[in-house]
N, C-alpha and C. Protein backbone atom coordinates (compact mmCIF):
# COMPACT_ATOMS: atom_id res chain seq x y z
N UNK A 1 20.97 4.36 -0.88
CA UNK A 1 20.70 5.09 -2.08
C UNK A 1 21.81 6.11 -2.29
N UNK A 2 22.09 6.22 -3.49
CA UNK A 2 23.15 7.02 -4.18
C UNK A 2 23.10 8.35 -3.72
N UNK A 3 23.61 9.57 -3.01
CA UNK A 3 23.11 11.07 -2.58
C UNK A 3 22.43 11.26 -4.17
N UNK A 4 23.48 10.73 -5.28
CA UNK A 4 23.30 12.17 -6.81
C UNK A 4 21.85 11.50 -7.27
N UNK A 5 21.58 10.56 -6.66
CA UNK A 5 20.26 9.58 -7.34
C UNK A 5 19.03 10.91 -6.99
N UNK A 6 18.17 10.89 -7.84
CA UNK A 6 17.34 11.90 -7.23
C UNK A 6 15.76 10.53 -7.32
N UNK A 7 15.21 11.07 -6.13
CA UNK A 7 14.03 10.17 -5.75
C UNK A 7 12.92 10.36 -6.66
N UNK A 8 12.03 9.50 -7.27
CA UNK A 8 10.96 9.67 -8.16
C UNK A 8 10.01 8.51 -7.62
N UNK A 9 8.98 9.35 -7.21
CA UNK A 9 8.06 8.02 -6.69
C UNK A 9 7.30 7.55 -7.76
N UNK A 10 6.72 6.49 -7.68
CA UNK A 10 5.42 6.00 -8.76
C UNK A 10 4.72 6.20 -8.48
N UNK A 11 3.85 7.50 -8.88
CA UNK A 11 2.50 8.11 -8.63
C UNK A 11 1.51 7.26 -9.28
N UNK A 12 0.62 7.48 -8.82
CA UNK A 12 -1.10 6.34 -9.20
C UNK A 12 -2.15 7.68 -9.25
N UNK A 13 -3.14 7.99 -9.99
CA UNK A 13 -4.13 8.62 -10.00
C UNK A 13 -5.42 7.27 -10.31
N UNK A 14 -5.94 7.77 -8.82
CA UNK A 14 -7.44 6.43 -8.68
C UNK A 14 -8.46 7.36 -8.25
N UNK A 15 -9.60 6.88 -9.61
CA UNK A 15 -10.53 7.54 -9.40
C UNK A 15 -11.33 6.58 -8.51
N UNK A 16 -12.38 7.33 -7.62
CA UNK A 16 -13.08 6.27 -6.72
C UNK A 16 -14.65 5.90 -7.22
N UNK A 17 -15.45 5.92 -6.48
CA UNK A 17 -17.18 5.92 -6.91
C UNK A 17 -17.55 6.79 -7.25
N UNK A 18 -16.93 8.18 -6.64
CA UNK A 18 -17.77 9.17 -6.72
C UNK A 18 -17.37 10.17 -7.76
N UNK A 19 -16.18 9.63 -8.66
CA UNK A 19 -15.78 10.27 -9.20
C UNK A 19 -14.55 11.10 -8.63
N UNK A 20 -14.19 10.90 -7.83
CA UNK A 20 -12.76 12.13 -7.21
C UNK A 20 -11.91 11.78 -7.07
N UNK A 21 -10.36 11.99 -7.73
CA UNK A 21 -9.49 11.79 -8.25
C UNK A 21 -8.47 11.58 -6.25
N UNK A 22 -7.90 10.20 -6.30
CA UNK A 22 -6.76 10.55 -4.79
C UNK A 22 -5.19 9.92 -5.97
N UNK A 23 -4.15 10.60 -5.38
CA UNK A 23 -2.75 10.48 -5.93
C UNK A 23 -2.65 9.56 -4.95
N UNK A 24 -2.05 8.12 -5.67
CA UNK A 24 -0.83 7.40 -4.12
C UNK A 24 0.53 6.64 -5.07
N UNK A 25 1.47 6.93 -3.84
CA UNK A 25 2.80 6.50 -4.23
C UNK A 25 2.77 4.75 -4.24
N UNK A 26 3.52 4.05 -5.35
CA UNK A 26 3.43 3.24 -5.18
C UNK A 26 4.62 2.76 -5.49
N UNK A 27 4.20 1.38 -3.83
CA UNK A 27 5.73 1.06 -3.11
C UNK A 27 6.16 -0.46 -3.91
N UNK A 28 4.99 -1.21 -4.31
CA UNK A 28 5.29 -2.63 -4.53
C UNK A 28 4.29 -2.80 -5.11
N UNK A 29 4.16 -4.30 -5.89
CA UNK A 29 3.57 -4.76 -7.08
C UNK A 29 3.57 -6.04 -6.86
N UNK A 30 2.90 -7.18 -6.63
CA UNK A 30 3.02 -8.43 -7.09
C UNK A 30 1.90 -9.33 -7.43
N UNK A 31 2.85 -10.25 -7.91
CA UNK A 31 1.59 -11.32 -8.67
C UNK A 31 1.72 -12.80 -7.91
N UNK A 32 0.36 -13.52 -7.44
CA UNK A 32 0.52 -14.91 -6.84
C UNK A 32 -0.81 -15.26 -8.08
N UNK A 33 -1.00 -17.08 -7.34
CA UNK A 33 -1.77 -17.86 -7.90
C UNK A 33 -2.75 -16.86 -8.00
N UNK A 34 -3.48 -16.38 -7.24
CA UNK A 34 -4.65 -15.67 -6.76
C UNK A 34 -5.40 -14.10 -7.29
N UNK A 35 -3.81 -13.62 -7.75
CA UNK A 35 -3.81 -12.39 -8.65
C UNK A 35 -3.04 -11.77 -8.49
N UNK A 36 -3.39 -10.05 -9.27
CA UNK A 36 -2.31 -8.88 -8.69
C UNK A 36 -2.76 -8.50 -7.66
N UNK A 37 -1.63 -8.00 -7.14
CA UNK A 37 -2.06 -6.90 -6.19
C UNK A 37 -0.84 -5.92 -6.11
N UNK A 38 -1.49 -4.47 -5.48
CA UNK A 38 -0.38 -3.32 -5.24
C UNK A 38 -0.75 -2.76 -4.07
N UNK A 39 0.76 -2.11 -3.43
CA UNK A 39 0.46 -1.52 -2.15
C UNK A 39 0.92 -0.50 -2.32
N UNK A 40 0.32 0.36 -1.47
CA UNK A 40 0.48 1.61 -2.03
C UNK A 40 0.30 2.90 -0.55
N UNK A 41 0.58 4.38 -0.46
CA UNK A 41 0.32 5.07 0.13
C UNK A 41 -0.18 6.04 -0.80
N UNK A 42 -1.24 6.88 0.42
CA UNK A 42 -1.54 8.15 -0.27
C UNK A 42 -0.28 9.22 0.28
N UNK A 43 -0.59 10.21 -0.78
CA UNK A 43 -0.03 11.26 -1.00
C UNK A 43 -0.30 12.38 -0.31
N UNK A 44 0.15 13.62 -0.48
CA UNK A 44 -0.29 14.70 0.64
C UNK A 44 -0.20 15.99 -0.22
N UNK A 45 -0.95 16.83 -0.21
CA UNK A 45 -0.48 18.27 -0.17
C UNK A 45 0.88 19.22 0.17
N UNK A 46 0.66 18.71 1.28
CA UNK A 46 1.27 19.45 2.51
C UNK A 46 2.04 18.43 3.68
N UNK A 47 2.62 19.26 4.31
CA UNK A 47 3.39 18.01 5.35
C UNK A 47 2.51 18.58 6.67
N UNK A 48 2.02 19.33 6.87
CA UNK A 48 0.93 18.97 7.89
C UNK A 48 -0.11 18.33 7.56
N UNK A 49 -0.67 18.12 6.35
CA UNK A 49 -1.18 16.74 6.21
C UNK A 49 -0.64 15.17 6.51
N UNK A 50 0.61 15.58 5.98
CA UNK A 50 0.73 14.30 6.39
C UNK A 50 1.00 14.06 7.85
N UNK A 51 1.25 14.73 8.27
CA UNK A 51 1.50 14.18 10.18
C UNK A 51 0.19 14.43 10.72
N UNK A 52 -0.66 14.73 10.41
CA UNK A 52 -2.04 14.56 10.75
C UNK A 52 -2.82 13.35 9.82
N UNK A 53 -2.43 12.37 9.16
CA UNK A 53 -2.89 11.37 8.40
C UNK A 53 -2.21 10.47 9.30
N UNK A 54 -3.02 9.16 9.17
CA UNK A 54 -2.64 7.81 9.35
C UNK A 54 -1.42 7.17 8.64
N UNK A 55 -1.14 7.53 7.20
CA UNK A 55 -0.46 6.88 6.35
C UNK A 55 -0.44 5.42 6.31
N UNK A 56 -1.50 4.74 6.69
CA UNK A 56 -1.22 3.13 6.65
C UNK A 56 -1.02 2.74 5.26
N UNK A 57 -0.51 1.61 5.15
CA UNK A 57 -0.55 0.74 3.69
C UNK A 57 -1.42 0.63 3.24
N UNK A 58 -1.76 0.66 1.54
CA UNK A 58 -3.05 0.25 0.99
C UNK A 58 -2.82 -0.81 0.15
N UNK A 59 -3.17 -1.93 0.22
CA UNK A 59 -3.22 -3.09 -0.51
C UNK A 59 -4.27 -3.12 -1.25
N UNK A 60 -4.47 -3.33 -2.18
CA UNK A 60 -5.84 -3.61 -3.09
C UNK A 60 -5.31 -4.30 -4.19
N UNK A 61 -6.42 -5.40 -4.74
CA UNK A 61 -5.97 -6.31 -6.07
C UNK A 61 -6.39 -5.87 -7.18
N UNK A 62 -5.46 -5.71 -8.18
CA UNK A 62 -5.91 -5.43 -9.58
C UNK A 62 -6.37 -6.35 -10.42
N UNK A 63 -7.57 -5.68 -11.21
CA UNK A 63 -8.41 -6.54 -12.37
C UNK A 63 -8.44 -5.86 -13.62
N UNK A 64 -8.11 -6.69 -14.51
CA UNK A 64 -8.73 -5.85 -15.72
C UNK A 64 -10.31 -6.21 -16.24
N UNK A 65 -10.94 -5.49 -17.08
CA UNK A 65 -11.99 -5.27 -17.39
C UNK A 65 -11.86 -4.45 -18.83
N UNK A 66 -11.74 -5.76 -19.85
CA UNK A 66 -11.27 -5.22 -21.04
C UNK A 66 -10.67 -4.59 -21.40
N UNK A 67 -9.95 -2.52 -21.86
CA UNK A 67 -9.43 -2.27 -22.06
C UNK A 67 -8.59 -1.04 -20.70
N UNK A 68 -9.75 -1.80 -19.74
CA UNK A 68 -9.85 -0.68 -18.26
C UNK A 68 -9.18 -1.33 -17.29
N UNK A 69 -8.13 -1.01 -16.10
CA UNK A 69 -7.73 -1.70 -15.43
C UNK A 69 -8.48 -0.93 -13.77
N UNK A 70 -8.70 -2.00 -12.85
CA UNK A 70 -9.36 -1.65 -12.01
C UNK A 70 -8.81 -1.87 -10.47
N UNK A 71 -8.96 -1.67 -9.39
CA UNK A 71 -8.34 -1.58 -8.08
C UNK A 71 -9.62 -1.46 -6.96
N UNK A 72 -9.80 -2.86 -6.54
CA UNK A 72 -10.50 -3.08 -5.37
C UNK A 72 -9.99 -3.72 -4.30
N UNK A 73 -10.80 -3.34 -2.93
CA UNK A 73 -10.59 -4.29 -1.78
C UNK A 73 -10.22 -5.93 -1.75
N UNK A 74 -9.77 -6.21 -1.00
CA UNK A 74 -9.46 -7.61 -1.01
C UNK A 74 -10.60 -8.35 0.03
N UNK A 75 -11.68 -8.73 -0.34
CA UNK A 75 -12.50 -9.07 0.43
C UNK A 75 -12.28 -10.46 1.68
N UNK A 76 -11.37 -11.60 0.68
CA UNK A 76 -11.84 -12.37 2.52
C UNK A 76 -10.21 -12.33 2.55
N UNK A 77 -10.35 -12.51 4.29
CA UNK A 77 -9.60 -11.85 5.20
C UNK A 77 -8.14 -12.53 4.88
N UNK A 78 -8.43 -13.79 5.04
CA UNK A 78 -7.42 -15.01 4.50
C UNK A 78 -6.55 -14.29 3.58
N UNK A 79 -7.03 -14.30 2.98
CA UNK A 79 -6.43 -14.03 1.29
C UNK A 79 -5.50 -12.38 1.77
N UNK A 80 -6.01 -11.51 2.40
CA UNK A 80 -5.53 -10.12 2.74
C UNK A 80 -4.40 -10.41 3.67
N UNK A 81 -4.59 -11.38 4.47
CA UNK A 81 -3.59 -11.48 5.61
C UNK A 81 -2.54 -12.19 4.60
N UNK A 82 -2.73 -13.13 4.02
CA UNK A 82 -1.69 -13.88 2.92
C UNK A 82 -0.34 -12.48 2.29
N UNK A 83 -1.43 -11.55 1.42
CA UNK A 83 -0.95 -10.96 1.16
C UNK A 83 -0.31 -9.84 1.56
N UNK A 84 -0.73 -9.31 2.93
CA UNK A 84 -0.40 -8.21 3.31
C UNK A 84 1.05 -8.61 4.40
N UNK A 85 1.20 -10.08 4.47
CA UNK A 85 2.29 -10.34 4.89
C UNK A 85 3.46 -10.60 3.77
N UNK A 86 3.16 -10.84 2.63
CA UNK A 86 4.23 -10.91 1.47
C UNK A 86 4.70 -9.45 1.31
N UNK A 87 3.89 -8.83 1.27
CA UNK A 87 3.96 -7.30 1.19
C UNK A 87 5.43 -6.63 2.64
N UNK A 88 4.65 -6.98 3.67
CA UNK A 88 5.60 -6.67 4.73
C UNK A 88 6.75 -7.31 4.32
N UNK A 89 7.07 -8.32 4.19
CA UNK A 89 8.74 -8.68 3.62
C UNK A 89 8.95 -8.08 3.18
N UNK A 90 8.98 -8.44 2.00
CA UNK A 90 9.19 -7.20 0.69
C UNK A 90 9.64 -5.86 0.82
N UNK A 91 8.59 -5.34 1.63
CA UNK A 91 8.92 -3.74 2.18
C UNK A 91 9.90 -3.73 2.91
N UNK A 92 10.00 -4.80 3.90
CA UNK A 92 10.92 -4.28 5.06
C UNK A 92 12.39 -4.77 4.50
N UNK A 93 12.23 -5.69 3.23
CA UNK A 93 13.65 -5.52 2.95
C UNK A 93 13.92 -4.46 1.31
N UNK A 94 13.13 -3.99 1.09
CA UNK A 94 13.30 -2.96 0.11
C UNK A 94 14.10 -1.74 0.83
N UNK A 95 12.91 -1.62 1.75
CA UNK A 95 13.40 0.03 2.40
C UNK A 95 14.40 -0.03 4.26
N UNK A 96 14.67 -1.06 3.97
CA UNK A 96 15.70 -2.15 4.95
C UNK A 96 14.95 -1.62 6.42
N UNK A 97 14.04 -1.99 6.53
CA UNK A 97 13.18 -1.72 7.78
C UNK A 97 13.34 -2.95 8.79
N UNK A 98 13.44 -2.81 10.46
CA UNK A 98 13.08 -3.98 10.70
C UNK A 98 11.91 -4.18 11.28
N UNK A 99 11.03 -5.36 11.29
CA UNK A 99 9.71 -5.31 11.68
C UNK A 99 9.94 -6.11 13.22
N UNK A 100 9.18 -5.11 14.06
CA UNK A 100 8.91 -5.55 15.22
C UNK A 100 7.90 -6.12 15.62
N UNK A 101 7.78 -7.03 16.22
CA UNK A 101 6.51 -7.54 16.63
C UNK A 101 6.04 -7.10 17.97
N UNK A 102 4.46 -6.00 17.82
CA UNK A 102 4.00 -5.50 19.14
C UNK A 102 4.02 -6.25 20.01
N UNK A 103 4.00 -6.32 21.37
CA UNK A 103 3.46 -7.01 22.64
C UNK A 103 2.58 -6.47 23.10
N UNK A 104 1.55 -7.40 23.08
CA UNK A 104 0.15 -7.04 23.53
C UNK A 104 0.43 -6.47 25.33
N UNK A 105 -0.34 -5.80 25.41
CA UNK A 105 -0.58 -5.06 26.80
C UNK A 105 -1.39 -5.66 27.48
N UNK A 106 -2.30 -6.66 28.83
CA UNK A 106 -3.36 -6.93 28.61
C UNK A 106 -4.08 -5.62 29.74
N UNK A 107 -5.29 -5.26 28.97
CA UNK A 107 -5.97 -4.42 29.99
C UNK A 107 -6.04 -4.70 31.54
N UNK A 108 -6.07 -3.23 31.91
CA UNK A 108 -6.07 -3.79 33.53
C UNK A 108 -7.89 -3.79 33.81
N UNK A 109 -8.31 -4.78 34.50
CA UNK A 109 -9.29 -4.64 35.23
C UNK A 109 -10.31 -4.06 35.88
């Protein structure tokens, strides 16, 4: 990235069930046979929030609903793992990451 470039994230305001508004940055966008979907992080206050947060990825698929657009879970697993690995590409060559693959530990006895 350019130093003079100045960074602008794509903010999201999602209201939930209960009515209460969460901000998340959003990293990626795509469309398959199956639908949209976006991934996304939440946002923070503060930076001791954020190093006390998880920050994991949020994947959820978008629907519309007439003139309303909507953002739910991805219910079967299949379909999440499909996508949440298109997603990992994507990311890791957007933000030129490389992805490691853990090695399981096996418990000791």
């Amino acid at each position: 990235m350019d130093m003079d470039q100045e960074y602008n994230p794509n903010l999201i305001t999602v209201q939930d069930d209960d009515g209460v508004e969460h901000i998340f940055e959003e990293l990626d966008r795509i469309e398959t046979d199956e639908g949209r979907y976006v991934a996304m992080l939440p946002t923070y206050d503060s930076e001791e929030e954020m190093l006390e947060s998880d920050s994991e990825l949020i994947i959820l698929k978008v629907f519309d609903e007439g003139d309303e657009t909507f953002l739910a879970a991805i219910e079967d697993d299949d379909e999440f793992d499909e996508i949440a690995e298109i997603f990992e590409e994507r990311l890791a060559d957007i933000f030129e990451i490389d992805v490691v693959e853990a090695d399981v530990i096996p418990e000791e006895e």
